[in-house]
Protein backbone atom coordinates (compact mmCIF):
# COMPACT_ATOMS: atom_id res chain seq x y z
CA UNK A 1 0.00 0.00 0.00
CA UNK A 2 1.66 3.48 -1.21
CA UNK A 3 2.46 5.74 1.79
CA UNK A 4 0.07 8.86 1.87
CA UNK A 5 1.51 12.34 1.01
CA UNK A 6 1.42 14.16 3.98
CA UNK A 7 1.45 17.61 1.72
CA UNK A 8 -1.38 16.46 -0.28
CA UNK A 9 -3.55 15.37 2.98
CA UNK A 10 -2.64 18.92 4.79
CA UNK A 11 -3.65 21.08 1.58
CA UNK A 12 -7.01 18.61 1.21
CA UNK A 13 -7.45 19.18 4.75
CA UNK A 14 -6.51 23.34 4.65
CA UNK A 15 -8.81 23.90 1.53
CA UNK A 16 -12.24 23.42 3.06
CA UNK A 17 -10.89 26.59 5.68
CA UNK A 18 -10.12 28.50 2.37
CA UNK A 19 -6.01 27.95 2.73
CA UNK A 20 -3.33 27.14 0.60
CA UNK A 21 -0.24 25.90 1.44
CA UNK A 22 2.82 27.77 0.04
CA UNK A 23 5.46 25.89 -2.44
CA UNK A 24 8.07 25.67 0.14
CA UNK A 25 5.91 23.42 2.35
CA UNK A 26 7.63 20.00 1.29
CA UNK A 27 7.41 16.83 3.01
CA UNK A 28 10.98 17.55 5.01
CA UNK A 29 8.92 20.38 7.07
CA UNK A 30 5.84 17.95 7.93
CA UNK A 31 7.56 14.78 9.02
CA UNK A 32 6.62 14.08 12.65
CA UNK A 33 3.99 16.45 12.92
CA UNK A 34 0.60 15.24 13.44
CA UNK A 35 -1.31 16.58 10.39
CA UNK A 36 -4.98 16.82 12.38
CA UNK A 37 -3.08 19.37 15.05
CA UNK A 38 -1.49 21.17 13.13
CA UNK A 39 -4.44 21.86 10.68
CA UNK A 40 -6.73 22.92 14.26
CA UNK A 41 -3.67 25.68 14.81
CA UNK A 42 -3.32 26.91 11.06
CA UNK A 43 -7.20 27.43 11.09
CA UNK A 44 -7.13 29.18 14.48
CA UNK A 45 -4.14 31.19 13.25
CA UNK A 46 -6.17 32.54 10.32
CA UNK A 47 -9.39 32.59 10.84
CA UNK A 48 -9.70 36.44 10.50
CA UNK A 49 -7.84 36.32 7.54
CA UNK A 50 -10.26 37.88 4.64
CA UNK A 51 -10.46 36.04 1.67
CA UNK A 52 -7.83 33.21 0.78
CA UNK A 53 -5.08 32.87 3.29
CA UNK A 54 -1.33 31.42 2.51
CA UNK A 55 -0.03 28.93 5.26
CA UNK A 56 3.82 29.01 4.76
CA UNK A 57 6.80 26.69 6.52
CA UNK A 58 7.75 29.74 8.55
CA UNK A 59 4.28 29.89 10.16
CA UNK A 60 4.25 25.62 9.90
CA UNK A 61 7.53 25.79 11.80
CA UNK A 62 6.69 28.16 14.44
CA UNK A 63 3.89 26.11 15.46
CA UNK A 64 5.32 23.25 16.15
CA UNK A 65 8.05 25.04 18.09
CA UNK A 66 5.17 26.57 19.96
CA UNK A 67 3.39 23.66 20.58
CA UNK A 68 5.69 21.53 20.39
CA UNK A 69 3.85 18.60 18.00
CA UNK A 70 6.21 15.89 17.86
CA UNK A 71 3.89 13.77 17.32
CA UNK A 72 1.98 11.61 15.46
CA UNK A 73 3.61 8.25 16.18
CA UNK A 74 6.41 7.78 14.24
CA UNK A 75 6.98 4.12 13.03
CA UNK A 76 9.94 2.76 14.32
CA UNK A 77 11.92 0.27 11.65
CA UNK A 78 12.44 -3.14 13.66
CA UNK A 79 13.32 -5.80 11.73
CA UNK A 80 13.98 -9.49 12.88
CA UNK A 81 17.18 -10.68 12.50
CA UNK A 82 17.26 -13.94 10.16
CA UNK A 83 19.73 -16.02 12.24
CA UNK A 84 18.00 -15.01 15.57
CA UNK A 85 16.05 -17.85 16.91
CA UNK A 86 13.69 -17.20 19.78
CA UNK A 87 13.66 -20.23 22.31
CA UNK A 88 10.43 -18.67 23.49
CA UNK A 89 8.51 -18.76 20.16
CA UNK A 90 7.87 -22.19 20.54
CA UNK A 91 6.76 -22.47 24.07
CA UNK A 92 2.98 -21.97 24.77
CA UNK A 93 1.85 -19.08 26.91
CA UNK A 94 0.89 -19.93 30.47
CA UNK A 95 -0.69 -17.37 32.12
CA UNK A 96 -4.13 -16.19 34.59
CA UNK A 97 -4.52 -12.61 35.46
CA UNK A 98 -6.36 -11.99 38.74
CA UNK A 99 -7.61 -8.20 38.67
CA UNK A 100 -8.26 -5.98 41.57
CA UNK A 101 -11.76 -5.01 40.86
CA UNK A 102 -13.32 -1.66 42.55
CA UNK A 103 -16.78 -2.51 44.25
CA UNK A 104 -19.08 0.38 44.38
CA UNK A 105 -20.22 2.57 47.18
CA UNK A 106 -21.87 5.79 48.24
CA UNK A 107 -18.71 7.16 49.95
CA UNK A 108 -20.43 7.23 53.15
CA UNK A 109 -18.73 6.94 56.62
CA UNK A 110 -19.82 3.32 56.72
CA UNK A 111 -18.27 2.22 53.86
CA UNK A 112 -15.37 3.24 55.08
CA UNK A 113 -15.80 1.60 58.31
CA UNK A 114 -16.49 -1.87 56.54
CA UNK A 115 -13.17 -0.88 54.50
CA UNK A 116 -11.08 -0.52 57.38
CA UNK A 117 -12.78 -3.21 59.00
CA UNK A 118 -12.12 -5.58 56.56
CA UNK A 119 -8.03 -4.74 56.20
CA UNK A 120 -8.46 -4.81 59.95
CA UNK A 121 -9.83 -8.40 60.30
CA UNK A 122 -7.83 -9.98 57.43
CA UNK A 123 -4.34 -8.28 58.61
CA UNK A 124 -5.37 -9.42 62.33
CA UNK A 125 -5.63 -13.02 60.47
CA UNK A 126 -2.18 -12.46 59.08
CA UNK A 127 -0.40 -11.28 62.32
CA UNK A 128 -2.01 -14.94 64.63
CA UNK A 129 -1.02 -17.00 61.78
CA UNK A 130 2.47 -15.92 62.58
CA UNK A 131 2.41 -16.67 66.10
CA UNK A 132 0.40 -19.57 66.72
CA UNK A 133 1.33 -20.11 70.47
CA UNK A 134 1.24 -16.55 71.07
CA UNK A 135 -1.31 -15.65 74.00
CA UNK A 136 -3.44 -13.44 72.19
CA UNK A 137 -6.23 -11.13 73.87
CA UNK A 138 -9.43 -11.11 71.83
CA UNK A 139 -9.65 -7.44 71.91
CA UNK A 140 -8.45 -4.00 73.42
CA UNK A 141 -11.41 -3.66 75.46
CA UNK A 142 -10.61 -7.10 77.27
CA UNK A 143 -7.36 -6.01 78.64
CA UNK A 144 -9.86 -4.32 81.26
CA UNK A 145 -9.95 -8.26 82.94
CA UNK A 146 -6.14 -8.47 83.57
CA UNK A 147 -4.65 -7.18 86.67
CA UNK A 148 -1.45 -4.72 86.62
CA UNK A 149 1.79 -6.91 85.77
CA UNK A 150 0.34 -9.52 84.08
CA UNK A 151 2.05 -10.03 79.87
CA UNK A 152 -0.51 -10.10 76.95
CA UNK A 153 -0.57 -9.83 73.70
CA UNK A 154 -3.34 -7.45 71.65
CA UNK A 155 -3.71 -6.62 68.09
CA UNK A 156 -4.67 -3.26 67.53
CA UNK A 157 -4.57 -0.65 64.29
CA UNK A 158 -1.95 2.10 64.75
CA UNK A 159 -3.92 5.50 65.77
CA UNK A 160 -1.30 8.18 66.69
CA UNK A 161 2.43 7.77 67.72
CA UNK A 162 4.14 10.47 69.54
CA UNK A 163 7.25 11.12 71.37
CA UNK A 164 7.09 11.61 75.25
CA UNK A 165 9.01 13.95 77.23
CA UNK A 166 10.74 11.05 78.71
CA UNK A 167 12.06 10.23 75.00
CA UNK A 168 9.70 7.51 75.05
CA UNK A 169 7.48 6.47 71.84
CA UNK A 170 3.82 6.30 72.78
CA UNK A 171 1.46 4.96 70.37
CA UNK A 172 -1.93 4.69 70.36
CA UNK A 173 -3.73 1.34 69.83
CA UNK A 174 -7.09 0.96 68.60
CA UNK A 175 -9.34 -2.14 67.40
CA UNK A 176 -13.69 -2.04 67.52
CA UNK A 177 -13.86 -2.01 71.22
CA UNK A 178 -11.63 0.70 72.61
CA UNK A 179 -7.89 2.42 72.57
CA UNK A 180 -4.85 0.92 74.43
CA UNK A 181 -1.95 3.32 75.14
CA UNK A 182 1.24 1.82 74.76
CA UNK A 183 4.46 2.93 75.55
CA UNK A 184 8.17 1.63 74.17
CA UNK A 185 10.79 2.81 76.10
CA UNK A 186 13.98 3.93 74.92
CA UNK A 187 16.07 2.34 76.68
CA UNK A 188 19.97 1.61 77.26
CA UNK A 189 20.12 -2.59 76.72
CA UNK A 190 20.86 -3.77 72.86
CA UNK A 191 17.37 -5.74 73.15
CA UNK A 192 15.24 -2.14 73.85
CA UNK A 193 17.33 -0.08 71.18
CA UNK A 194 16.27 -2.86 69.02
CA UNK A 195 12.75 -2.90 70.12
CA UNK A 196 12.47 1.44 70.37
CA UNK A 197 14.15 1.35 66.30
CA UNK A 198 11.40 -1.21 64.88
CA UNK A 199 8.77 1.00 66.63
CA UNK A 200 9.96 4.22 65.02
CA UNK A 201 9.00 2.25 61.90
CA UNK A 202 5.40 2.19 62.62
CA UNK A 203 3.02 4.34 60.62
CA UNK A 204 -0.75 5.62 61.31
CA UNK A 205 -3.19 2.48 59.95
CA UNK A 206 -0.73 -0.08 60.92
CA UNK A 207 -2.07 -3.43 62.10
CA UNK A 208 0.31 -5.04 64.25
CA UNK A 209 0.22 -7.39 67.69
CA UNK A 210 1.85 -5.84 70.52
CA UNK A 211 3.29 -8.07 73.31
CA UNK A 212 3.94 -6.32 76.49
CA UNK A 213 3.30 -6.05 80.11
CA UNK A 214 0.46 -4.23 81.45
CA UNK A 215 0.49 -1.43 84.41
CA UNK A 216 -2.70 -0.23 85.04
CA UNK A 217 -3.86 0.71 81.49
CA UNK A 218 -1.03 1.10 79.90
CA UNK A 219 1.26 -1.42 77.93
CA UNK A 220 4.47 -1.66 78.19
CA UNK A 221 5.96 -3.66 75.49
CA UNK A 222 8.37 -6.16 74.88
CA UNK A 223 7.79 -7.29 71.18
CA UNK A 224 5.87 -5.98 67.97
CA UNK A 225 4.54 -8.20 65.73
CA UNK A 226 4.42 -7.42 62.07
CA UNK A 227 1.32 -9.31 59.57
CA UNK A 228 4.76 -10.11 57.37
CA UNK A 229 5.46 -12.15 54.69
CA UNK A 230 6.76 -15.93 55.89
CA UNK A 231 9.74 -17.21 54.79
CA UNK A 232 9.14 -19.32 51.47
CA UNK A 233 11.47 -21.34 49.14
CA UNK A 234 11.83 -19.26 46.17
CA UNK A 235 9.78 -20.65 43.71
CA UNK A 236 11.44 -22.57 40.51
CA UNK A 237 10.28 -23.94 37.01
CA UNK A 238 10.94 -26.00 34.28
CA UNK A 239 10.32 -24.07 31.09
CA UNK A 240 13.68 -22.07 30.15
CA UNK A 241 11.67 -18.78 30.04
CA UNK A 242 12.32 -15.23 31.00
CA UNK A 243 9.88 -12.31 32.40
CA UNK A 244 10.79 -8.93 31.85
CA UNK A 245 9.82 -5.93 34.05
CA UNK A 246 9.16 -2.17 33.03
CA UNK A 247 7.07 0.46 33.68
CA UNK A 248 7.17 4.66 34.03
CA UNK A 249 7.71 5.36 30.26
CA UNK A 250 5.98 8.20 30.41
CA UNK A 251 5.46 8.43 26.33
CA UNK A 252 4.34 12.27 25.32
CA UNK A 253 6.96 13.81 27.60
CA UNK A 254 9.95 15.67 26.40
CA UNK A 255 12.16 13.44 28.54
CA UNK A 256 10.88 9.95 27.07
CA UNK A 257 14.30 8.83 25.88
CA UNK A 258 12.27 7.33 22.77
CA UNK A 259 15.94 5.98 21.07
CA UNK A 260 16.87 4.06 23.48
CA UNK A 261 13.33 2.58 23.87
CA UNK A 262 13.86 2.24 20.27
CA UNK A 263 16.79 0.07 20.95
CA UNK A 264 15.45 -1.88 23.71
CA UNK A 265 12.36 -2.78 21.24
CA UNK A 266 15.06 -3.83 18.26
CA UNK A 267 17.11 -5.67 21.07
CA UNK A 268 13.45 -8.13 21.62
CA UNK A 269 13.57 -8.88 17.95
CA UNK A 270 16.95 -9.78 17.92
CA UNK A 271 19.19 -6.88 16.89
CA UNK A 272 21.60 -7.67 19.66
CA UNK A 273 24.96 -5.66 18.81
CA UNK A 274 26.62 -6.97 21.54
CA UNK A 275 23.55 -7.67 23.92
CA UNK A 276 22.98 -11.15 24.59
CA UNK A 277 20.07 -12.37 21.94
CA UNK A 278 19.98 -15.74 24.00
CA UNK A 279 18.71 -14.01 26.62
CA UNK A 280 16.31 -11.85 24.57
CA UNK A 281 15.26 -14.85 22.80
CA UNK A 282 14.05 -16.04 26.13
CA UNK A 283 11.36 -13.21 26.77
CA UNK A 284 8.08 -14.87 27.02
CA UNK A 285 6.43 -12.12 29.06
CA UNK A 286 6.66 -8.33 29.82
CA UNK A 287 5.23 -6.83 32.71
CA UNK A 288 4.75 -3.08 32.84
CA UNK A 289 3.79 -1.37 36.16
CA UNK A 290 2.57 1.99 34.81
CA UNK A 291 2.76 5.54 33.92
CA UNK A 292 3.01 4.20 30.21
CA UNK A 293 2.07 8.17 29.25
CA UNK A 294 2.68 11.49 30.88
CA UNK A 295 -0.85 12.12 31.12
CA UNK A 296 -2.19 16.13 30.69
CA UNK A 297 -2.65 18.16 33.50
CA UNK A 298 -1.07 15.70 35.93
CA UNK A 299 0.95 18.15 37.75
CA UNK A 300 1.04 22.26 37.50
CA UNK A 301 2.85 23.87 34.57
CA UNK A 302 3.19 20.12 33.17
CA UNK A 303 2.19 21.57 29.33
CA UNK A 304 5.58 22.88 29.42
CA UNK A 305 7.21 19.43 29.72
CA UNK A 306 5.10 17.90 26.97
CA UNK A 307 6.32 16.53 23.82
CA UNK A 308 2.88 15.57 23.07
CA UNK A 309 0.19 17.54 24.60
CA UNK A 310 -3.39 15.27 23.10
CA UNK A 311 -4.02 12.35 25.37
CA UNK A 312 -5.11 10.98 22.60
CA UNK A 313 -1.89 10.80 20.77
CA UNK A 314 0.44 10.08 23.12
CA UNK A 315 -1.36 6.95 23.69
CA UNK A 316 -1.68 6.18 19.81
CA UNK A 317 2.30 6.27 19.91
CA UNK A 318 2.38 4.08 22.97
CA UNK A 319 0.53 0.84 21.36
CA UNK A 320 2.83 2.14 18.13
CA UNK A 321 5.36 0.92 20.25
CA UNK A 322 3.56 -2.39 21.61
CA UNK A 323 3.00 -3.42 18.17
CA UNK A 324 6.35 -3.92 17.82
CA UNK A 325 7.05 -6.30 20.05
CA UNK A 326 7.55 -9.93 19.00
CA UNK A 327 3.99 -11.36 18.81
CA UNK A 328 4.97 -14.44 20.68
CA UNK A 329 5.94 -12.46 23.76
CA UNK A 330 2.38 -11.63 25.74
CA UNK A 331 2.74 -7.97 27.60
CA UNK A 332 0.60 -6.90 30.51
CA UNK A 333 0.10 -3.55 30.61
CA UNK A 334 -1.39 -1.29 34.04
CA UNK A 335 -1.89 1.77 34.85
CA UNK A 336 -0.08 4.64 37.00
CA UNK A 337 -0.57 8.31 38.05
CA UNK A 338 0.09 9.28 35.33
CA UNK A 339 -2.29 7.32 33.04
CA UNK A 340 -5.66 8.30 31.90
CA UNK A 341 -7.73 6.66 34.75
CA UNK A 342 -9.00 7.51 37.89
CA UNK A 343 -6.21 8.48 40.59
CA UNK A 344 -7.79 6.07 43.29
CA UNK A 345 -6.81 2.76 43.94
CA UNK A 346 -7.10 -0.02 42.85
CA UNK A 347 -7.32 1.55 39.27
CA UNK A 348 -9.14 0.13 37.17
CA UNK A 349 -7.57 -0.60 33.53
CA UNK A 350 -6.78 1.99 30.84
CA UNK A 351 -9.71 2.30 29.27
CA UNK A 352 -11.12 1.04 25.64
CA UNK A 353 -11.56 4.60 23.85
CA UNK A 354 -7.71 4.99 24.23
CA UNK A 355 -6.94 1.20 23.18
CA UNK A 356 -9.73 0.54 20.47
CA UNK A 357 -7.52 1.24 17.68
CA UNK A 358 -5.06 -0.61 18.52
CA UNK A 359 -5.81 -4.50 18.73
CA UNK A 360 -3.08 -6.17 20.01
CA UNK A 361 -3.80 -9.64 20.44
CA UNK A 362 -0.83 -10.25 22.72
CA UNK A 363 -1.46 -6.85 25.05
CA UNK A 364 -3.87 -7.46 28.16
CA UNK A 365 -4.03 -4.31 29.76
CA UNK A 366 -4.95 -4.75 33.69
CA UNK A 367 -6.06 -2.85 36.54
CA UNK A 368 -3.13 -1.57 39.62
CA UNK A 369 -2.35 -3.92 40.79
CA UNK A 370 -3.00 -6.81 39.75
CA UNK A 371 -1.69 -10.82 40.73
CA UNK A 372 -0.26 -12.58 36.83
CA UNK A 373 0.69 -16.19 37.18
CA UNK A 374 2.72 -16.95 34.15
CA UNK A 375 4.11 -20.62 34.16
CA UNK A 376 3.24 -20.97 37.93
CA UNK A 377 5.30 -17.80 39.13
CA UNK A 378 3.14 -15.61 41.10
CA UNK A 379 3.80 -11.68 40.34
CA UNK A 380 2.37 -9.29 41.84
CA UNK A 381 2.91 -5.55 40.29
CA UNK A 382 1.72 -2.47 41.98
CA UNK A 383 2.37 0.80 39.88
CA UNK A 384 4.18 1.91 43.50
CA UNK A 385 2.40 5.09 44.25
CA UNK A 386 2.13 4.88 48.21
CA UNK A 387 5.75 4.46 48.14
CA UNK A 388 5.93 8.58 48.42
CA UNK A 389 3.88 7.99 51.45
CA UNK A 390 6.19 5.36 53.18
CA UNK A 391 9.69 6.92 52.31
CA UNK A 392 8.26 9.75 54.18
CA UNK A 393 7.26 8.06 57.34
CA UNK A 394 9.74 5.43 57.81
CA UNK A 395 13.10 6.01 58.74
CA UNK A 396 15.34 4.56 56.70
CA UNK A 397 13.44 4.09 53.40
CA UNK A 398 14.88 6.51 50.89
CA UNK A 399 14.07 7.49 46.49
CA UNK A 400 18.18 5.80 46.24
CA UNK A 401 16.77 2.07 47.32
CA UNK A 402 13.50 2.06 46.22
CA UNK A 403 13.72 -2.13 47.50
CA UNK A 404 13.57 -0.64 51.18
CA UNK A 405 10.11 0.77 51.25
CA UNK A 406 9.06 -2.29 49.56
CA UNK A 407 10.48 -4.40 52.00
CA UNK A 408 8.22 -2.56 54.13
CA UNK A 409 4.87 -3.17 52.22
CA UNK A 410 5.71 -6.58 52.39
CA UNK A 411 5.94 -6.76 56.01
CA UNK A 412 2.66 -4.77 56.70
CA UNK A 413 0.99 -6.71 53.99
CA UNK A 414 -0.33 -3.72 52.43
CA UNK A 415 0.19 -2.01 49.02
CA UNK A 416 -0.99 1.44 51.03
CA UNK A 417 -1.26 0.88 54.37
CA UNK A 418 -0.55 4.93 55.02
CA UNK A 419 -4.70 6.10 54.96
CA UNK A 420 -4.92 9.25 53.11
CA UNK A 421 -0.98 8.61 51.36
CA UNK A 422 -2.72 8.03 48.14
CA UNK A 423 -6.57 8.01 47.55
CA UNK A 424 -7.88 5.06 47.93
CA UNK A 425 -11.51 3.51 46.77
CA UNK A 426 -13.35 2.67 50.01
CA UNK A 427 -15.37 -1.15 49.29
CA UNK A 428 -16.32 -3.86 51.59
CA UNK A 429 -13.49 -5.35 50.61
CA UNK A 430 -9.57 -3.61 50.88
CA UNK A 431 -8.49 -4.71 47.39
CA UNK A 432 -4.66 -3.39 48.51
CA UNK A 433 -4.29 -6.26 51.35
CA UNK A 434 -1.81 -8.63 49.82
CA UNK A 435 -3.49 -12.09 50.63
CA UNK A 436 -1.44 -13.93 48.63
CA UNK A 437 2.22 -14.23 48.93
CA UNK A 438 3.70 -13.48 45.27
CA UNK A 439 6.90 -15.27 44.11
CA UNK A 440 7.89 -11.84 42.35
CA UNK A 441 6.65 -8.05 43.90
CA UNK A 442 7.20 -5.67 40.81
CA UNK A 443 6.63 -1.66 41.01
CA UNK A 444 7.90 1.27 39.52
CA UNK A 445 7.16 4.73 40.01
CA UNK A 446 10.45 5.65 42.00
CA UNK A 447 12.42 5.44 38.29
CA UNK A 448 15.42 4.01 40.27
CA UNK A 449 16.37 0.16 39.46
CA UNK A 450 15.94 -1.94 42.20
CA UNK A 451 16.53 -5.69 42.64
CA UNK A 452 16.46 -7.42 45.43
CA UNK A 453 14.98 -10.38 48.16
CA UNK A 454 13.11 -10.69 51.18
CA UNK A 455 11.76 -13.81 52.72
CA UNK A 456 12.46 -15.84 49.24
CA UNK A 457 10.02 -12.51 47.28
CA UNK A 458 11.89 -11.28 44.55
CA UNK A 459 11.67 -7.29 44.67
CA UNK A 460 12.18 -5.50 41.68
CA UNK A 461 11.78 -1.97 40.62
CA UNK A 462 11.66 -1.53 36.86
CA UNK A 463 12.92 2.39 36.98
CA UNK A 464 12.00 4.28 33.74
CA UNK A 465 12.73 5.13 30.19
CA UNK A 466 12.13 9.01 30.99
CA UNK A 467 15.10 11.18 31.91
CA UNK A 468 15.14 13.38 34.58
CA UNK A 469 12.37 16.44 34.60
CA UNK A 470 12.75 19.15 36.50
CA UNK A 471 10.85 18.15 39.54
CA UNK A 472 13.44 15.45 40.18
CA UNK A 473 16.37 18.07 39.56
CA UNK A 474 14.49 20.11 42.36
CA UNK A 475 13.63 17.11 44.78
CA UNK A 476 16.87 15.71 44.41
CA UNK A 477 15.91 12.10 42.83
CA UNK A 478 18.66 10.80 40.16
CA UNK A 479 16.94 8.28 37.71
CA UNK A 480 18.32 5.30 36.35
CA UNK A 481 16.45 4.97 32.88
CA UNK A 482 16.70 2.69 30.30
CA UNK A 483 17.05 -0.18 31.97
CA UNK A 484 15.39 -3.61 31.26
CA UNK A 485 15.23 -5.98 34.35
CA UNK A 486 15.03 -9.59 33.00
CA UNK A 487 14.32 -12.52 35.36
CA UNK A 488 14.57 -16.65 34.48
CA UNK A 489 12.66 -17.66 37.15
CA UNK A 490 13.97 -21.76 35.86
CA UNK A 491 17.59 -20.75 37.51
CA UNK A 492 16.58 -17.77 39.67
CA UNK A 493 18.54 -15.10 37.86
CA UNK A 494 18.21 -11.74 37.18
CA UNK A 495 19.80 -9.91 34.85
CA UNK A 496 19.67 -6.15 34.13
CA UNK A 497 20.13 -4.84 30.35
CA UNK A 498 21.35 -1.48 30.16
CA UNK A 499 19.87 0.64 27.06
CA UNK A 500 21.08 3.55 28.09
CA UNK A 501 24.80 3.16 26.69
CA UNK A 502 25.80 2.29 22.80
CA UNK A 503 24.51 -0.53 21.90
């Protein structure tokens, strides 16, 4: 099929406005621009004009200078190699998605009592499966029975935590039937520093079991009790396979580092230049954690940092780009903060007015987050958005080792456990509790590479392919883009691909 003449479409288009296009409009001056924008700003531009008006490449090239049009998606030439030989072509896709769903409510101060009553119960379930010969109250309100000295254990959701003027920590315990005050003292032994630093770590919302001694109506304690993750074998397989993670691409933004995206997508279909196309050849699965666009109107003063300012478009580029991906390979696809959905979470998946176009039979786009099982590895991918909230209230949890605050999501068994950190969608049931223990925890939204391991779950934080926007220059945050994170769960290996050097 003969390619279209953009000049010929753009003068078709100009005509019916009464406007010609000048002889030095040529081809050279329209590539990248999208044709339907640029015909809105002509029109706009002369539509006081009397009689016929004369769009030249001066006025052509000022406007997309001014608005920057990069953009209709430009087709990027991959082309399979003819001695590359995919292992994972031939092995059949093994996969079940398990969605967050949103239930709907009114909003009401009820629903989000069931809400919190429902993380409550299920995290409470969590925290005695740990401990099953630990003497556990059956509420706050029945410490009331027990006499001053006696040791008990109560669960209880974190309400306030303050310092005393004895350099205490006093927190706040709360559950259906009352409030227990219980202090930690900072003390001098190894075994109460140890005890006063894993309190620090506790945030507002936190369900935890607190073991301690009580004198009149307070609690001392002695030991806190995290919901956690148990210790598991890392999970194995037969199939010679490989699962690669990515997310915060952020296409439409004058950052997206679209070449080495470019590469990355060439490197899948076997243009290796020195990468290793065994490995590549491998990929069976991609997993991408979100903020696949920059969104519009996302942030203040964010028109400034577009490369694409239509919604619209930048998403018509993005599934430009999934469409090149080997067809054998199946890619699920979630939103982020960035995407055009609803903020709270769990989000539901990008929806079909930006995708219709664009049938991709091996794309499943999914909501945040959302549990894939491919080959009997359990992933669990979160876009990462409360991880703002925790590197803010934990001590030690930094935007350097993105692993760290993830390490502590694991632990509370909770994808937001901070209430109010990130909006959340108040149901009867808290969609963000993580139930089931994944073999592989994937986010992004940090843009910093992470890999790691914690109780046998492998942590991984897929960074970005956007460089660093201003915002980051002023909060300090130093990306690490263009990097592919590849795991074979058969030997347990991960391997990181770096597309941000010559390839």
């Amino acid at each position: 099929m003969p390619e279209k003449d953009p000049v010929k479409e753009l003068s078709t288009a100009l005509s019916q406005a009464r406007i010609l296009l000048a002889a030095d409009v040529d081809a050279s001056v329209l590539k990248g621009l999208d044709l339907n924008t640029l015909v809105t700003e002509l029109v706009e531009l002369h539509k006081n004009d009397a009689g016929i008006s004369i769009a030249n490449k001066e006025q052509i090239l000022a406007i997309a200078e001014e608005t920057k049009l990069e953009k209709s998606p430009r087709p990027v030439e991959v082309l399979r190699q003819s001695g590359f030989s995919a292992a994972a072509a031939d092995i059949d896709s093994d996969y079940h998605i398990n969605q967050r769903g949103i239930e709907t409510t009114g909003g009401t101060a009820n629903d989000f009592v069931d809400y919190f009553r429902n993380r409550f119960d299920r995290l409470r379930e969590a925290v005695v499966g740990r401990r099953v010969n630990l003497f556990l109250l059956p509420s706050i309100d029945s410490t009331r029975s027990y006499t001053s000295g006696r040791e008990v254990a109560v669960v209880g959701m974190v309400s306030t935590k303050s310092n005393s003027k004895a350099g205490n920590l006093k927190i706040v315990l709360e559950d259906e039937t009352g409030e227990l005050i219980v202090v930690v003292s900072n003390g001098t032994s190894k075994t109460s520093q140890e005890l006063f630093e894993t309190a620090k770590r506790l945030v507002e919302d936190d369900v935890v079991a607190i073991k301690g001694k009580l004198v009149g109506r307070l609690l001392i304690a002695n030991e806190i009790i995290w919901p956690d993750v148990p210790i598991k074998e890392p999970k194995t397989i037969e199939d010679d396979i490989a699962i690669a993670f990515m997310s915060d691409i952020h296409v439409g933004s004058k950052q997206f580092m679209e070449k080495n995206f470019s590469k990355m997508l060439k490197w899948l279909n076997g243009e290796a230049q020195g990468k290793s196309d065994d490995l590549a050849g491998k990929i069976k699965y991609i997993i991408i954690a979100g903020d696949v666009a920059d969104g519009v109107g996302v942030y203040p003063d964010q028109e400034y940092e577009l490369a694409i300012p239509d919604i619209y478009l930048q998403y018509r580029q993005l599934f430009s780009f999934m469409e090149l991906i080997p067809d054998y390979i199946d890619i699920f696809m979630m939103p982020g903060n960035h995407d055009a959905v609803g903020r709270a979470e769990p989000q539901q998946p990008i929806g079909e007015e930006l995708s219709k176009d664009f049938k991709i039979d091996n794309l499943h786009i999914v909501s945040n987050p959302c549990y894939i099982t491919v080959h009997g590895v359990e992933v669990l991918a979160y876009h990462g958005t409360s991880l703002d909230s925790i590197i803010r209230a934990v001590p030690g949890t930094n935007y350097s080792s993105p692993e760290k605050a993830m390490i502590e999501l694991l632990k509370r068994r909770h994808l937001s456990p901070i209430y109010g950190g990130n909006v959340i969608v108040p149901s009867k049931t808290d969609q963000l509790v993580i139930d089931k223990i994944p073999d592989v925890l994937h986010m992004g939204h940090i843009h910093k590479n992470a890999i790691a391991e914690y109780h046998g779950v492998k942590i991984v934080n897929s960074g970005t392919w956007q460089g660093m926007t201003k915002l980051q220059q002023r909060m300090g945050h130093n990306p690490t883009p263009c990097r592919l994170p590849v795991y074979e769960p058969k030997t347990g290996n991960f391997s990181t691909i770096n597309f941000d050097t010559g390839m």
